[in-house]
N, C-alpha and C. Protein backbone atom coordinates (compact mmCIF):
# COMPACT_ATOMS: atom_id res chain seq x y z
N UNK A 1 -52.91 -35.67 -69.17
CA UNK A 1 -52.77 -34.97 -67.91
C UNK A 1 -51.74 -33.86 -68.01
N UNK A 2 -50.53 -33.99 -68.99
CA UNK A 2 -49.73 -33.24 -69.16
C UNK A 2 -50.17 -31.77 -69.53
N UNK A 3 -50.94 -31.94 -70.82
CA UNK A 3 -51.47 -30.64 -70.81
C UNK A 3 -53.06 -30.54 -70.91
N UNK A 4 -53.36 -30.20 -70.01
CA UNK A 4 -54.91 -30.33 -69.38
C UNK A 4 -55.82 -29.11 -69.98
N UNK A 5 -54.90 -28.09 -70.24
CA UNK A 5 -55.47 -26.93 -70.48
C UNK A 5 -55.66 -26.95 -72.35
N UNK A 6 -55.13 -27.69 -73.04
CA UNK A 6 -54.56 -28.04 -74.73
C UNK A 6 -56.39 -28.52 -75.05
N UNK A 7 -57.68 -29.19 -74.36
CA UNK A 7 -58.39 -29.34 -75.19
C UNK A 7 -59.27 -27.61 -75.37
N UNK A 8 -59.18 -26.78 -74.25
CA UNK A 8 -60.05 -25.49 -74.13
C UNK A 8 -58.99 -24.50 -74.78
N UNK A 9 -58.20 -24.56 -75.20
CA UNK A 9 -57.08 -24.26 -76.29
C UNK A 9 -57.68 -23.97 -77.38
N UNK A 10 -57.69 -25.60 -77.75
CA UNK A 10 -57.94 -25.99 -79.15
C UNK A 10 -59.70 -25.38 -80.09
N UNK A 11 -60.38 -25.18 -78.65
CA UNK A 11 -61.60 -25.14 -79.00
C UNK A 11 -61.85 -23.63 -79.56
N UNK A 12 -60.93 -22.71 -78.15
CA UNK A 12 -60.86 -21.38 -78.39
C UNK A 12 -59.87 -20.91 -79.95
N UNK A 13 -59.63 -21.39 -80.51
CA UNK A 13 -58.39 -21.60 -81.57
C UNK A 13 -60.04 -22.17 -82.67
N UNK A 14 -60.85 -23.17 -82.44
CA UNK A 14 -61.10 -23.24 -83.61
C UNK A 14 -62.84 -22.30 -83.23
N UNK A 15 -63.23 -21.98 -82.45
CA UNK A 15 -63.92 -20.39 -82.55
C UNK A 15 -63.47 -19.59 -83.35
N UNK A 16 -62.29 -18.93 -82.70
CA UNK A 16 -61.53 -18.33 -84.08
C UNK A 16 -62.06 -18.47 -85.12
N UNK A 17 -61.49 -19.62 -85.58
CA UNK A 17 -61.87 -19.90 -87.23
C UNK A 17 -62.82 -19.93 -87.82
N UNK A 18 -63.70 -20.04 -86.91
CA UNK A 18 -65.22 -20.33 -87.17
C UNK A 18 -65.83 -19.07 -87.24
N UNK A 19 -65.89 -17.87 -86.54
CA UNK A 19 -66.20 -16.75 -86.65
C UNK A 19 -65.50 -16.22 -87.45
N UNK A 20 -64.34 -16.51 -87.78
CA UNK A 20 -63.31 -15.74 -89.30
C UNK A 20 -64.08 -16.13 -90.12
N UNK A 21 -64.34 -17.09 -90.66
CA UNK A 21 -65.01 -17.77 -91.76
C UNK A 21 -66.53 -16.92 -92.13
N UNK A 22 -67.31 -16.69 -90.81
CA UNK A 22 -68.41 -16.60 -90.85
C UNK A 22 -68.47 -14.79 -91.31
N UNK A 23 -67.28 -14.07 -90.80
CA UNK A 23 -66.96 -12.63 -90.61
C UNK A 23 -66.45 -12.36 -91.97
N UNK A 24 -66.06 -13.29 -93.14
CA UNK A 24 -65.60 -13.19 -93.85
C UNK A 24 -65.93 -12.14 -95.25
N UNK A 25 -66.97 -12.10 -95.31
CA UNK A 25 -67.35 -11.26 -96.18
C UNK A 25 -67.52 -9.49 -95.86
N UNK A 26 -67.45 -9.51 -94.77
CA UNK A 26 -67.28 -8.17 -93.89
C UNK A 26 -66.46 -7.63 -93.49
N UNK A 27 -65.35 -8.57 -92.80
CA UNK A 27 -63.80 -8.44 -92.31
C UNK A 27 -62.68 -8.91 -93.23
N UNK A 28 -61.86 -8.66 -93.85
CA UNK A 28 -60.54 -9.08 -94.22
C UNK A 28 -59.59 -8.86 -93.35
N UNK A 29 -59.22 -10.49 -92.57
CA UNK A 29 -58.21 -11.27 -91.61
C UNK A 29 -57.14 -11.72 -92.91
N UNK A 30 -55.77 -11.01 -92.61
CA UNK A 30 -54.50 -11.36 -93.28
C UNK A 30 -54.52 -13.06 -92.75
N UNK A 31 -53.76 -13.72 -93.56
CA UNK A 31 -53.45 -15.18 -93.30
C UNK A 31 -52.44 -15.05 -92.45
N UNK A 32 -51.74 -14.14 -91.77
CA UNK A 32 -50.68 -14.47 -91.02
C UNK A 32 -50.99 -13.73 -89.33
N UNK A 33 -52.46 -13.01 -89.51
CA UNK A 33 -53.13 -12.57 -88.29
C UNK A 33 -53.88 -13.74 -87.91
N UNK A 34 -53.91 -14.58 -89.01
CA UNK A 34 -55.08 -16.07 -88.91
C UNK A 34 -54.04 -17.44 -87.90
N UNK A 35 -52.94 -17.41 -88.62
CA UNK A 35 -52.26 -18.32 -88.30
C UNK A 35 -51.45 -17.60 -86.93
N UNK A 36 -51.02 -16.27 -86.92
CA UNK A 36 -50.20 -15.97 -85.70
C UNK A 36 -51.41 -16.06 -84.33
N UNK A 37 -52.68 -15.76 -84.25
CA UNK A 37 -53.77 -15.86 -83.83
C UNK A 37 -53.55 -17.76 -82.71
N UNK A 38 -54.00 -18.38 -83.84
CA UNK A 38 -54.52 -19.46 -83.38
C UNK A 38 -52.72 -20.22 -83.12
N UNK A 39 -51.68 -20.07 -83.74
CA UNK A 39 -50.67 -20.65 -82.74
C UNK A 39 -50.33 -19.86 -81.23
N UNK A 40 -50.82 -18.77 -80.96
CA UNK A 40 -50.75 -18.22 -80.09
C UNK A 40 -51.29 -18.82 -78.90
N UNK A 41 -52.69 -19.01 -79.71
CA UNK A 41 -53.85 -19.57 -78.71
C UNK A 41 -53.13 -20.87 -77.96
N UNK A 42 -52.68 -21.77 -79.38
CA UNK A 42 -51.67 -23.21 -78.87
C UNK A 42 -51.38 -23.35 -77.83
N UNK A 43 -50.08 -22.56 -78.19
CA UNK A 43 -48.72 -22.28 -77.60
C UNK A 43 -49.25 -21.92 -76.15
N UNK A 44 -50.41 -21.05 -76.01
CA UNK A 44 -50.46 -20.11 -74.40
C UNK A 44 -51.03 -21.32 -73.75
N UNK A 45 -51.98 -22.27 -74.06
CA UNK A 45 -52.70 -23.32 -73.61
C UNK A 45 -51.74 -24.51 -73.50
N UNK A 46 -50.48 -24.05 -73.91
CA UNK A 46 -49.41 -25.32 -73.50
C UNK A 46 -48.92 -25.29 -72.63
N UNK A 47 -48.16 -23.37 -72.45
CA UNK A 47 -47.62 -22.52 -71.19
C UNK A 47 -48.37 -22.72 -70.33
N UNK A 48 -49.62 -22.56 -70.30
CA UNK A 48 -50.35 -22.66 -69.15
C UNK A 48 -50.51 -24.11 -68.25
N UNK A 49 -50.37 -25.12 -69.42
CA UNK A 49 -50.62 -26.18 -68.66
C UNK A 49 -49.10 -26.39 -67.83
N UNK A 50 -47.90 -26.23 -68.20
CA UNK A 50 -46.57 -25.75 -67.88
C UNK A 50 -46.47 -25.47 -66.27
N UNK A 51 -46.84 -24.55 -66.37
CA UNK A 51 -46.39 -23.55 -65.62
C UNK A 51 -47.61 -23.27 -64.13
N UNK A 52 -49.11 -23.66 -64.81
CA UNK A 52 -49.79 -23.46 -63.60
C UNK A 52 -50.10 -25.10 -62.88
N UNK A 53 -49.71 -25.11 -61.80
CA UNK A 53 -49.72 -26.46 -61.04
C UNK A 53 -51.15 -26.83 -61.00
N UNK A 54 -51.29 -28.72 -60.82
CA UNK A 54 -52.63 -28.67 -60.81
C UNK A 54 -52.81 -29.19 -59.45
N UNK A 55 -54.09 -28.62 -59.20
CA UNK A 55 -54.57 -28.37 -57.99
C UNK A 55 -54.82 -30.25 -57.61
N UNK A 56 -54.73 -30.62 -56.48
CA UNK A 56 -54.50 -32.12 -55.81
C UNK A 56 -56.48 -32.16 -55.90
N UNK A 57 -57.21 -33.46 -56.27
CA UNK A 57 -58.83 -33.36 -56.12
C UNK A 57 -58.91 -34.15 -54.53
N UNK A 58 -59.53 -33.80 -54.51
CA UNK A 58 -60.07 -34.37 -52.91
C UNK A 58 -60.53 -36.24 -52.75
N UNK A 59 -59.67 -36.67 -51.85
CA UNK A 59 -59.65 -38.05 -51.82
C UNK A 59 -57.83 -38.40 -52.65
N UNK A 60 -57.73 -37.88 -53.30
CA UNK A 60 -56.36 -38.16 -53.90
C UNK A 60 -55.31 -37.99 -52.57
N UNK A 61 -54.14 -38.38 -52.39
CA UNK A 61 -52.56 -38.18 -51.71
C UNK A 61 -52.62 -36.72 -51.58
N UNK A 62 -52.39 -35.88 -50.69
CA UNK A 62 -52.61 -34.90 -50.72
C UNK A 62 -53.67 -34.14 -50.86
N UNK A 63 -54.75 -34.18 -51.22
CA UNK A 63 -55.62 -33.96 -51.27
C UNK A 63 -57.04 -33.28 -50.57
N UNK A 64 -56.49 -33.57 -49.65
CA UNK A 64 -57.41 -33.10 -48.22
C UNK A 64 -58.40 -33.76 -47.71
């Protein structure tokens, strides 16, 4: 629950990789555009879970 936003993170992070891989013979991605890339992705999907409140679901305490 803590970080809610960390599995659509992870997924967008391994797209990435998956289209690097696939782009590979066409594109040359430095290893440190690879890795600054996908900790970015992390890191923002951690902030986000952080920082944006989660909304109360209906029937819950608050909730409406």
């Amino acid at each position: 629950h803590r970080f809610r936003f960390l599995k659509p993170g992870l997924a967008v992070a391994l797209g990435f990789i998956g289209i690097k891989m696939v782009a590979e013979p066409w594109v040359a991605v430095p290893i440190a555009v690879s890795l600054g890339t996908v900790l970015g992705i992390i890191a923002a999907s951690v902030l986000l879970s952080w920082f944006i409140p989660e909304r109360p679901r209906p029937g819950e305490p608050g909730g409406g």
